[in-house]
C-alpha atoms as a PDB file:
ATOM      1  CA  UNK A   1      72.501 115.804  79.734  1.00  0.00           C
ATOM      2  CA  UNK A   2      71.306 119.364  80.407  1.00  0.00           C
ATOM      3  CA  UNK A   3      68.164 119.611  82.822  1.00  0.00           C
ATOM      4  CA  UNK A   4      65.494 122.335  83.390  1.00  0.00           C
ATOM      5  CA  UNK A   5      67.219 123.217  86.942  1.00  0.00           C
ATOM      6  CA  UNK A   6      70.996 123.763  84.763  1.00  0.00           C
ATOM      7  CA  UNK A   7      68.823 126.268  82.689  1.00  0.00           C
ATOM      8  CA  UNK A   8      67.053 127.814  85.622  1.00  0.00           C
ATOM      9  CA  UNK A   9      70.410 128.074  87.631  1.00  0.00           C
ATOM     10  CA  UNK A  10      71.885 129.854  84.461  1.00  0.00           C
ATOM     11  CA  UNK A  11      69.452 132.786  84.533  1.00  0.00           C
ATOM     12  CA  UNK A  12      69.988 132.750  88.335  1.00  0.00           C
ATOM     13  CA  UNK A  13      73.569 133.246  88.183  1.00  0.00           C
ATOM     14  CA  UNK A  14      72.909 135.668  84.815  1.00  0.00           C
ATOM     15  CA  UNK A  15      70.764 137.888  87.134  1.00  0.00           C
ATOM     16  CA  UNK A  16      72.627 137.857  90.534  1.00  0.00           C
ATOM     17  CA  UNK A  17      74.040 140.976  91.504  1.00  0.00           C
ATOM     18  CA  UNK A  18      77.446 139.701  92.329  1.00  0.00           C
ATOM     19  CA  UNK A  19      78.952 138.982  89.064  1.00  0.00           C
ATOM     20  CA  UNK A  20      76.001 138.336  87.080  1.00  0.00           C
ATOM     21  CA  UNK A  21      75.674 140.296  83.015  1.00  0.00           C
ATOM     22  CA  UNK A  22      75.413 143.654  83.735  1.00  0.00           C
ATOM     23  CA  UNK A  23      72.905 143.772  80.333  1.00  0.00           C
ATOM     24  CA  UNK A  24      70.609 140.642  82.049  1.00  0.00           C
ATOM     25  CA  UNK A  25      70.433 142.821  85.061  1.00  0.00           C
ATOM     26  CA  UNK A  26      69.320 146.218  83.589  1.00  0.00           C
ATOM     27  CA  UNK A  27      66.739 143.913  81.762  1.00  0.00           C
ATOM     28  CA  UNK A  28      62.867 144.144  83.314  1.00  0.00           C
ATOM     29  CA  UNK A  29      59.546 142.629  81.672  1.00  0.00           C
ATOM     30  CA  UNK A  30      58.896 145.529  79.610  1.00  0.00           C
ATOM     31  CA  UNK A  31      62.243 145.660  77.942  1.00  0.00           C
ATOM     32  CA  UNK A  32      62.282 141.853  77.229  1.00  0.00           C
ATOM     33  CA  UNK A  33      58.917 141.407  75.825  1.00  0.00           C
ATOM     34  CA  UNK A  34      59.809 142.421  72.260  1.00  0.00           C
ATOM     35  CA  UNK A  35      62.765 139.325  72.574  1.00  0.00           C
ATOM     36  CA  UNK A  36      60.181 136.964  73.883  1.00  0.00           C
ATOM     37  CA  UNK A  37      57.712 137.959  70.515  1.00  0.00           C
ATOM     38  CA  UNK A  38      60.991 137.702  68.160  1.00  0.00           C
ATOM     39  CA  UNK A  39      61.802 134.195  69.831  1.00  0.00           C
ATOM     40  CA  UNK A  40      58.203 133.260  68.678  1.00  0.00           C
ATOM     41  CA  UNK A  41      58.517 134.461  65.060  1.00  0.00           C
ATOM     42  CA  UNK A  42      61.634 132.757  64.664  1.00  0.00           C
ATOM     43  CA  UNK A  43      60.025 129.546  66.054  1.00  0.00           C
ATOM     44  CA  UNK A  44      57.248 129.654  63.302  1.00  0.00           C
ATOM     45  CA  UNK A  45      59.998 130.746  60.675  1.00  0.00           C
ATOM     46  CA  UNK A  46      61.650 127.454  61.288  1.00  0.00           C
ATOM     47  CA  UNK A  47      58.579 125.056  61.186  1.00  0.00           C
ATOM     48  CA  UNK A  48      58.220 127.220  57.931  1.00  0.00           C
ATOM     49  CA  UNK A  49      61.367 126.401  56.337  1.00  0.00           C
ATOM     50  CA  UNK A  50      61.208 122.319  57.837  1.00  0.00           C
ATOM     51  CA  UNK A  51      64.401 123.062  59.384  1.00  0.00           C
ATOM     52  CA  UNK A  52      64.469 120.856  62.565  1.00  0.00           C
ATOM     53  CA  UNK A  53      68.342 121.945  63.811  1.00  0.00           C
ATOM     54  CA  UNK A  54      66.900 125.501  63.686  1.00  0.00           C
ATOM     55  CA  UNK A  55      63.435 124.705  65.092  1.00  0.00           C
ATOM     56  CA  UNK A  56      65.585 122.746  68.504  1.00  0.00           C
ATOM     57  CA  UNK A  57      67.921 125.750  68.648  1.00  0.00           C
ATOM     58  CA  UNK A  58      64.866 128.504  68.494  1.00  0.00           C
ATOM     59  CA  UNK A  59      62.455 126.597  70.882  1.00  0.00           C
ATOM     60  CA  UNK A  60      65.363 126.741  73.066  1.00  0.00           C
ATOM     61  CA  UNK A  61      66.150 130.458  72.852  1.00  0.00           C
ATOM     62  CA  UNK A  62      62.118 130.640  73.449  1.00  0.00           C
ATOM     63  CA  UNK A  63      62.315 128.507  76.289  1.00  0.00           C
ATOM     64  CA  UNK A  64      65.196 130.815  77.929  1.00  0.00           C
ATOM     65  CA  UNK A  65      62.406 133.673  77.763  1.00  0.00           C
ATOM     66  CA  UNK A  66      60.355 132.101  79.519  1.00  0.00           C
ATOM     67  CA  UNK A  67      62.726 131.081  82.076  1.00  0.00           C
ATOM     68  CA  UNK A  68      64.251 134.926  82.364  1.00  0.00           C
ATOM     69  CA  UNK A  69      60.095 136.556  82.747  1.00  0.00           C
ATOM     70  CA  UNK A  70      60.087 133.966  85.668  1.00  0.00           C
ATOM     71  CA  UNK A  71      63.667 134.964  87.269  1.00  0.00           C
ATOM     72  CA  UNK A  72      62.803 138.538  87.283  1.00  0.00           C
ATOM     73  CA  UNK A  73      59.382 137.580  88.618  1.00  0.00           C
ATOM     74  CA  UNK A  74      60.599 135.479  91.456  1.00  0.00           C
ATOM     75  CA  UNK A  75      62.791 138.754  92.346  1.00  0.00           C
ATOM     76  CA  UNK A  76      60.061 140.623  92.737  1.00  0.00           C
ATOM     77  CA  UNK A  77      57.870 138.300  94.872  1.00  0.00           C
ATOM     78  CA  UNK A  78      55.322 137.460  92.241  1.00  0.00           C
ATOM     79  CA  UNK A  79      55.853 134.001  91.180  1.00  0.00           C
ATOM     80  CA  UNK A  80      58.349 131.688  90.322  1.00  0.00           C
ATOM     81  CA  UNK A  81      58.856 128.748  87.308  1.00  0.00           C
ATOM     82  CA  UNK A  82      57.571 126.192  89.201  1.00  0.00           C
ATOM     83  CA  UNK A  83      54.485 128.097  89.800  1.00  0.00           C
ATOM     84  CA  UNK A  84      54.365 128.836  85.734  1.00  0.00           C
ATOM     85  CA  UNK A  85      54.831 125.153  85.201  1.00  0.00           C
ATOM     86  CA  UNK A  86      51.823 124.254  87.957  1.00  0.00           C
ATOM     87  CA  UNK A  87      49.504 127.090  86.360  1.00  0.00           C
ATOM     88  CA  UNK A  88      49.728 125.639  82.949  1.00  0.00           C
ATOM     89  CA  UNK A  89      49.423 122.272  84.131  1.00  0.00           C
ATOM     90  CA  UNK A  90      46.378 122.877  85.812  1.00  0.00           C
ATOM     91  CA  UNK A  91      44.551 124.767  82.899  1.00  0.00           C
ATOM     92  CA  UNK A  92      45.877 121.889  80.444  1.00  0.00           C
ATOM     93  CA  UNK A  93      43.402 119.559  82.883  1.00  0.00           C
ATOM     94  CA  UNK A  94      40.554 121.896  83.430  1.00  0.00           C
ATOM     95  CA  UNK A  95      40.600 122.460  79.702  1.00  0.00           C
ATOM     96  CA  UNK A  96      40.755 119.246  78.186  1.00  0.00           C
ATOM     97  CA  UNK A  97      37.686 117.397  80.017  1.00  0.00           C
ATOM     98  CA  UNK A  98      37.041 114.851  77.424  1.00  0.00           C
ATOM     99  CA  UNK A  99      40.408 113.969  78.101  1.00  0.00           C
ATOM    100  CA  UNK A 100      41.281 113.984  81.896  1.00  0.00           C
ATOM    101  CA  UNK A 101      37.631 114.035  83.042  1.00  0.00           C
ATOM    102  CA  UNK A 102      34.934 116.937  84.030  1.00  0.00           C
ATOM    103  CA  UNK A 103      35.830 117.700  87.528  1.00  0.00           C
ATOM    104  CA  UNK A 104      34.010 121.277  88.242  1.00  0.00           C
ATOM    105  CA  UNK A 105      33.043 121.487  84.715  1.00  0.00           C
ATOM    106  CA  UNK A 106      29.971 121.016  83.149  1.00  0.00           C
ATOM    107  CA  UNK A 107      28.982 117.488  81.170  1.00  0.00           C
ATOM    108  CA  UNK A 108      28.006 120.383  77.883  1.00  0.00           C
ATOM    109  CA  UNK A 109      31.841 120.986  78.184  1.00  0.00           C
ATOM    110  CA  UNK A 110      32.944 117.100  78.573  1.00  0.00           C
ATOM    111  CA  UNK A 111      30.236 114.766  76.772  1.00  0.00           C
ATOM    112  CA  UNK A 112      30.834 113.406  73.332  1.00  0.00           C
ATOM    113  CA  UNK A 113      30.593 116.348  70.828  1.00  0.00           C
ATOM    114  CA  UNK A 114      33.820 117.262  72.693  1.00  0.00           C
ATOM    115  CA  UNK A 115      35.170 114.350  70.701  1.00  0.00           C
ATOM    116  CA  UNK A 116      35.321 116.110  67.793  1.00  0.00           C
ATOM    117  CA  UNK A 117      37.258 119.088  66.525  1.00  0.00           C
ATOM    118  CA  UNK A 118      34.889 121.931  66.256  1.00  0.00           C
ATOM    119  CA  UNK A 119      32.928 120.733  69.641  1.00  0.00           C
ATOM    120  CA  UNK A 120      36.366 120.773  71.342  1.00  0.00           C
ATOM    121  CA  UNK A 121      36.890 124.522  69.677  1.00  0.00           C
ATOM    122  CA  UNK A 122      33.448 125.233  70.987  1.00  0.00           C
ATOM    123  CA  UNK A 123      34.335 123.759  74.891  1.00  0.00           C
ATOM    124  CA  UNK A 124      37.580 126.013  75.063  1.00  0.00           C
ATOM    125  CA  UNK A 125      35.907 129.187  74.465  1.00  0.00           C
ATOM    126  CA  UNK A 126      33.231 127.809  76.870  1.00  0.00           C
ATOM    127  CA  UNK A 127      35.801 127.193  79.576  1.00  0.00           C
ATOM    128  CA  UNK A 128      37.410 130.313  79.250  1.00  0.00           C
ATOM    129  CA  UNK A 129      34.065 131.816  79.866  1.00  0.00           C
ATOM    130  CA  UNK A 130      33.753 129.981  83.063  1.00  0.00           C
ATOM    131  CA  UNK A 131      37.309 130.966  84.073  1.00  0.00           C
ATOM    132  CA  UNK A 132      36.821 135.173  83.560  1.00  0.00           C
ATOM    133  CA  UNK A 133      33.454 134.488  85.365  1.00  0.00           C
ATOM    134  CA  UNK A 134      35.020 132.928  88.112  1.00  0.00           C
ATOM    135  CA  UNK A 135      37.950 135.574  88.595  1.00  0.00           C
ATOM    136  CA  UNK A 136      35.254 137.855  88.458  1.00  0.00           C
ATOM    137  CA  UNK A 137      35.416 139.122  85.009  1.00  0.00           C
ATOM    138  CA  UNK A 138      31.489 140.856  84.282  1.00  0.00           C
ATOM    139  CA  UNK A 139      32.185 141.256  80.614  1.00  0.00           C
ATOM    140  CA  UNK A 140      29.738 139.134  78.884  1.00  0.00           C
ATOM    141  CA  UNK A 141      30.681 140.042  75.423  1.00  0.00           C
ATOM    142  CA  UNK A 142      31.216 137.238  72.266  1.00  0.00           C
ATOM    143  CA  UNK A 143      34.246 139.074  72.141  1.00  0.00           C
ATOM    144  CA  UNK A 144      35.330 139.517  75.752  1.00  0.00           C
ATOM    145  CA  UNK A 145      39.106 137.825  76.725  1.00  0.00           C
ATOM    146  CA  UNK A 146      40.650 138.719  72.999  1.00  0.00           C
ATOM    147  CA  UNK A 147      43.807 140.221  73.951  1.00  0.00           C
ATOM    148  CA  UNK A 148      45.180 143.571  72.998  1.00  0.00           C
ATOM    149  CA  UNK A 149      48.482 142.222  72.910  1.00  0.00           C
ATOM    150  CA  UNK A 150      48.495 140.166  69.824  1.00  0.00           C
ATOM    151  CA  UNK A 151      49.341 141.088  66.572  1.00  0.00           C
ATOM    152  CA  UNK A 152      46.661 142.995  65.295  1.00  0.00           C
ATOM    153  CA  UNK A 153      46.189 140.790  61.845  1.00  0.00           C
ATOM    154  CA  UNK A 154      45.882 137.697  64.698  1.00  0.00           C
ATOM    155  CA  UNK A 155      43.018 140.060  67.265  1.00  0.00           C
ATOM    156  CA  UNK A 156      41.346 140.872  63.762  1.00  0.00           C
ATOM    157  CA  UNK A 157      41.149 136.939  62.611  1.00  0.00           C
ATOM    158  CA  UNK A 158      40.387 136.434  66.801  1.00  0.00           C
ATOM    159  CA  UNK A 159      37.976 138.985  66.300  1.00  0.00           C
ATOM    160  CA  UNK A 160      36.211 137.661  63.101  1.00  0.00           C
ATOM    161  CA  UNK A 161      35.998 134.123  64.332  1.00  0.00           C
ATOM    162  CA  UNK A 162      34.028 135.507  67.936  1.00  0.00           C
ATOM    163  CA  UNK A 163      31.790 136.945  65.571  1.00  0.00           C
ATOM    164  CA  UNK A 164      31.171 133.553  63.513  1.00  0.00           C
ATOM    165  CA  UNK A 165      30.418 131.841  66.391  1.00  0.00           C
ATOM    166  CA  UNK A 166      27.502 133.161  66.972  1.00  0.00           C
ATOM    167  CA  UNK A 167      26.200 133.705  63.818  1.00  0.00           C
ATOM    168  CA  UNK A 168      27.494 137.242  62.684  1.00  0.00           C
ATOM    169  CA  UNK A 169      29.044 136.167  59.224  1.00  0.00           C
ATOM    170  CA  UNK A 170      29.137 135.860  55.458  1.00  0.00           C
ATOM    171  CA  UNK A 171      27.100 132.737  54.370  1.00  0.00           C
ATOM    172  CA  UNK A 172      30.123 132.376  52.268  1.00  0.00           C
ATOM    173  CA  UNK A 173      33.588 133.511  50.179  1.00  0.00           C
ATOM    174  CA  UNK A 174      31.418 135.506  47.492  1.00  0.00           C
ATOM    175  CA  UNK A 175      30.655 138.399  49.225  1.00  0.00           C
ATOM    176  CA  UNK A 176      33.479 138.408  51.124  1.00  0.00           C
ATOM    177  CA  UNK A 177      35.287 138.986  47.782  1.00  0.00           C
ATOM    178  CA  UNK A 178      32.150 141.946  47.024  1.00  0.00           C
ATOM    179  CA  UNK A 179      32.791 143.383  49.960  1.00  0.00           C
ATOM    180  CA  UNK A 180      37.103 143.268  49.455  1.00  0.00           C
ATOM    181  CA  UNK A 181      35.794 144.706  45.718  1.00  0.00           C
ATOM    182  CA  UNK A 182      34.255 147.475  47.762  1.00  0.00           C
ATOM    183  CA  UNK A 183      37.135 148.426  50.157  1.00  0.00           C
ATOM    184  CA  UNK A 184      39.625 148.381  47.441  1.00  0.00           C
ATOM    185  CA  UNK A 185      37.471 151.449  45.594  1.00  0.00           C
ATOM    186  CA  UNK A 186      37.208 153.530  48.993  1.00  0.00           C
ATOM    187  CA  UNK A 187      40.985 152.993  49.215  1.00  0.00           C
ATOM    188  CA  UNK A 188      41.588 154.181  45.596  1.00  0.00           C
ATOM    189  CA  UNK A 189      38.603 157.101  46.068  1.00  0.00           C
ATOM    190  CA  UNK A 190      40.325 158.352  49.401  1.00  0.00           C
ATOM    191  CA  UNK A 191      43.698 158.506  47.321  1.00  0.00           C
ATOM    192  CA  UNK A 192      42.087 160.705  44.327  1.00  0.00           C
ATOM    193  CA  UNK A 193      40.412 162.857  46.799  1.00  0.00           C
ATOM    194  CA  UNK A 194      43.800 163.534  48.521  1.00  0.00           C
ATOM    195  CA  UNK A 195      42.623 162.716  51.898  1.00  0.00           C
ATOM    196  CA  UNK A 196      44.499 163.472  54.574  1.00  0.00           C
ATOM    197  CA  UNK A 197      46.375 160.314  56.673  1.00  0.00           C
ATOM    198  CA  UNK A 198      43.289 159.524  59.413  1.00  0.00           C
ATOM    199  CA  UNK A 199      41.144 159.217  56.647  1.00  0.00           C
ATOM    200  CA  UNK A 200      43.481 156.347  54.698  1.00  0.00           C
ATOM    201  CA  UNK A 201      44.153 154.968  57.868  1.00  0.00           C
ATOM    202  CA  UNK A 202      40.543 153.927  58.460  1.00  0.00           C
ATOM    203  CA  UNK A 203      40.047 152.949  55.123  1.00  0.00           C
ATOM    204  CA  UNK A 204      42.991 151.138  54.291  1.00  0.00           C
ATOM    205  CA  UNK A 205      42.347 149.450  57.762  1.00  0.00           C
ATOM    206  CA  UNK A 206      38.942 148.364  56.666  1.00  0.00           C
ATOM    207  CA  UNK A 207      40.549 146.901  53.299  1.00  0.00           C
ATOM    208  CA  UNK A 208      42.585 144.567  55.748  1.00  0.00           C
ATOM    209  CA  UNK A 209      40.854 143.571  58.061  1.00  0.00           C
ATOM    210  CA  UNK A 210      38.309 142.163  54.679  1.00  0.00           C
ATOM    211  CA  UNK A 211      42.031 140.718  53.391  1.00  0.00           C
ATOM    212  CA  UNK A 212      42.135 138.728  57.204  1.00  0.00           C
ATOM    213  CA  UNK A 213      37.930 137.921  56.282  1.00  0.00           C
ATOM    214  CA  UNK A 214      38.924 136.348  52.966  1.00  0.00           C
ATOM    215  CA  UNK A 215      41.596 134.006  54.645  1.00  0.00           C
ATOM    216  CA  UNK A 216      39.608 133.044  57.191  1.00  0.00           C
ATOM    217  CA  UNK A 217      36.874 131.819  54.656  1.00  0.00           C
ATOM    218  CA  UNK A 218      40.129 130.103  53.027  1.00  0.00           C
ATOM    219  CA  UNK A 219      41.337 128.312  55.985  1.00  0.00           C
ATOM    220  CA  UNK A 220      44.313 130.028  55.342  1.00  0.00           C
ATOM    221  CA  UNK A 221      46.735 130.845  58.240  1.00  0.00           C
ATOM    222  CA  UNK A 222      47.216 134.724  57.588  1.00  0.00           C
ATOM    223  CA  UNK A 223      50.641 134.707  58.856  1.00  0.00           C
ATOM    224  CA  UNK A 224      52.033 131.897  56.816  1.00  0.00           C
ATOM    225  CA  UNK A 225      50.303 133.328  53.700  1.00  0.00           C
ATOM    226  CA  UNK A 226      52.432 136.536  54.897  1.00  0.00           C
ATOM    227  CA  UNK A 227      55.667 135.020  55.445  1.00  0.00           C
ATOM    228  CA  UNK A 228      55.590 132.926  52.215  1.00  0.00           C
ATOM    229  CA  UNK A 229      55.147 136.507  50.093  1.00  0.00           C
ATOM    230  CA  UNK A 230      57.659 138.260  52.457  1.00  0.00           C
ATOM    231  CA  UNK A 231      59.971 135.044  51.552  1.00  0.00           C
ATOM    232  CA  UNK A 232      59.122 135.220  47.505  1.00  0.00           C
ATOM    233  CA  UNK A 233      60.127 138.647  47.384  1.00  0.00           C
ATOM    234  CA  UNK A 234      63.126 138.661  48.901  1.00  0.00           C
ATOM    235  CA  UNK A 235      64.258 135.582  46.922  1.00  0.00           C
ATOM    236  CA  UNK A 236      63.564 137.069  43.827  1.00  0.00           C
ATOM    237  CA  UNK A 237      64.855 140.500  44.513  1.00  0.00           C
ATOM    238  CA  UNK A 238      67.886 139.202  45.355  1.00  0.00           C
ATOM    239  CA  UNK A 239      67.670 137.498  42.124  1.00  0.00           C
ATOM    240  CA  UNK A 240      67.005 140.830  40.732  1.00  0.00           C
ATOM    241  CA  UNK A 241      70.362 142.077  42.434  1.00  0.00           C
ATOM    242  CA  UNK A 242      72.142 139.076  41.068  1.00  0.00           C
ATOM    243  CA  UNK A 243      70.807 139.556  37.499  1.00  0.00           C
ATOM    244  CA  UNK A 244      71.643 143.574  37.409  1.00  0.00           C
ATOM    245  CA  UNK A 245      75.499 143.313  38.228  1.00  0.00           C
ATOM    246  CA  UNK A 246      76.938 145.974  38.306  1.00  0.00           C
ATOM    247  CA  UNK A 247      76.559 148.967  38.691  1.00  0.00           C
ATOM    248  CA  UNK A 248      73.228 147.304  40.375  1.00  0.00           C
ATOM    249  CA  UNK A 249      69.117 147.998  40.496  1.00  0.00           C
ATOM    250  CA  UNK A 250      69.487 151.546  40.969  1.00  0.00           C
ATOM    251  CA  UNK A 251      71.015 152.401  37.991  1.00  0.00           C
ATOM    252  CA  UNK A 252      67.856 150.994  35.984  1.00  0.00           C
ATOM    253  CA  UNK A 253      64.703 152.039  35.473  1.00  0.00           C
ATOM    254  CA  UNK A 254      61.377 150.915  36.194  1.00  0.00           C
ATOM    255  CA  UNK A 255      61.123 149.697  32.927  1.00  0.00           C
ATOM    256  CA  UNK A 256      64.288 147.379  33.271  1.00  0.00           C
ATOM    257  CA  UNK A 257      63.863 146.822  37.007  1.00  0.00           C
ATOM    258  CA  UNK A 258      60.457 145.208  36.418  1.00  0.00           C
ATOM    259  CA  UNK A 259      61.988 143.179  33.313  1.00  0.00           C
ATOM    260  CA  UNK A 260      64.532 141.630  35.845  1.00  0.00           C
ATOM    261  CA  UNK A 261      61.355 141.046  37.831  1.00  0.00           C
ATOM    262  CA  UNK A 262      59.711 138.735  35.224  1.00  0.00           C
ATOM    263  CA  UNK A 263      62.860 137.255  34.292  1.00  0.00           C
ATOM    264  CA  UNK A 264      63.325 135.901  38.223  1.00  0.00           C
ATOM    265  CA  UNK A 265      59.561 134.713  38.209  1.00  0.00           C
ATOM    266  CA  UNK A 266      60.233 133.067  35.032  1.00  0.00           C
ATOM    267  CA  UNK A 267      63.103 131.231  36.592  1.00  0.00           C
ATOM    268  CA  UNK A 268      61.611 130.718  39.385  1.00  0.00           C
ATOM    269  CA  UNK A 269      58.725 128.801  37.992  1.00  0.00           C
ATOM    270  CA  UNK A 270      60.901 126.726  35.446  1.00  0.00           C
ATOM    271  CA  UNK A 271      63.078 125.607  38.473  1.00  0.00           C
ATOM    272  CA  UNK A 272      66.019 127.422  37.541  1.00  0.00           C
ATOM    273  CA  UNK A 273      68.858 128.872  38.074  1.00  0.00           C
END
């Protein structure tokens, strides 16, 4: 059976100099990053589909970025895997209090409405706190610590849920819905008006970040609710495709374009073809 040091002396030998890939050696952090964000996508895409063979495969091409970020790392004199293995350990423990005990922490962080859910939601960003504090960190904001790295639907909903927690938010899903109402007709104004780009940036920003406001209130994971429409449309415009023959979708119009449309939603929700 394969072990972690097999995979680590892979990217080793993919990386040395003396007969290593020539493309893993023109690789650096920057240039991998977008591979290590794919790997993650196509990690949730499998847990979205149920597809365990695919989900083993695609945690395993994840795993291999992490492994490559720490070979190029330990080139450089930073840090090696063991030390990315040790780092998470230890902020799995200092995290998780109720679990593996208080040590440095606070009893607020560790005593029994840790036990539940939303306490242990409320510790975490509570530890965190501590842990910018301690490195330093004088930003005292609700919002300090969100990264700029994420996806910006995920900093909006990160955003959004800082704000909630202490106190900045809707009471609940009605005005929400006013206020999406409301963005929707500055859209639609700034398009009449024939405003220039910047202008339908900001708005049509504002009418999205409401859209992330509306799924929060839903519980609904904005990503999922994403992929599943990304996934419906594809399946039935390639049902489209399938219906039109030849000489295909382009030689229709709207008219009979959209009439395919309904006819693969139609199928769709009777079960067939």
């Amino acid at each position: 059976m394969a072990t972690m040091d097999e995979l680590l002396a892979i990217m080793s030998t993919l990386r040395n100099p003396d007969g290593g890939c020539p493309w893993d050696l023109q690789q650096n952090f920057a240039t991998i990053a977008p591979y290590t964000i794919e790997e993650s996508y196509e990690v949730a895409d499998a847990i979205d589909r149920a597809d365990m063979p695919a989900l083993c495969d695609e945690l395993g091409d994840l795993l291999f970025q992490v492994v490559f970020h720490a070979q190029m790392a330990r080139e450089a004199g930073h840090f090696g895997f063991d030390d990315v293995v040790a780092a998470i350990c230890d902020k799995m423990r200092r995290r998780h209090p109720h679990v593996f005990g208080a040590g440095a922490v606070t009893d607020a962080v560790a005593g029994p409405e840790a036990q539940t859910v939303d306490g242990q939601l409320v510790a975490w960003e509570a530890l965190k706190r501590a842990e910018r504090a301690a490195r330093g960190e004088d930003d005292r904001s609700a919002l300090a610590g969100i990264s700029r790295g994420l996806p910006e639907w995920q900093r909006a909903l990160k955003l959004q849920k800082r704000a909630a927690a202490v106190g900045f938010d809707w009471p609940d899903v009605a005005p929400v819905f006013d206020k999406l109402h409301e963005e929707i007709n500055e859209v639609r104004s700034e398009f009449a008006a024939g405003s220039d780009p910047a202008r339908l940036t900001d708005e049509i920003g504002d009418l999205l970040f409401v859209c992330v406001n509306v799924a929060r209130h839903a519980k609904v994971d904005v990503s999922a609710a994403l992929r599943h429409a990304n996934a419906k449309f594809e399946r039935r415009f390639r049902r489209m495709e399938q219906l039109a023959g030849e000489p295909g979708l382009a030689a229709l119009d709207l008219t009979g374009q959209d009439a395919l449309w309904d006819a693969a939603k139609a199928e769709e929700r009777s079960g067939q073809p």
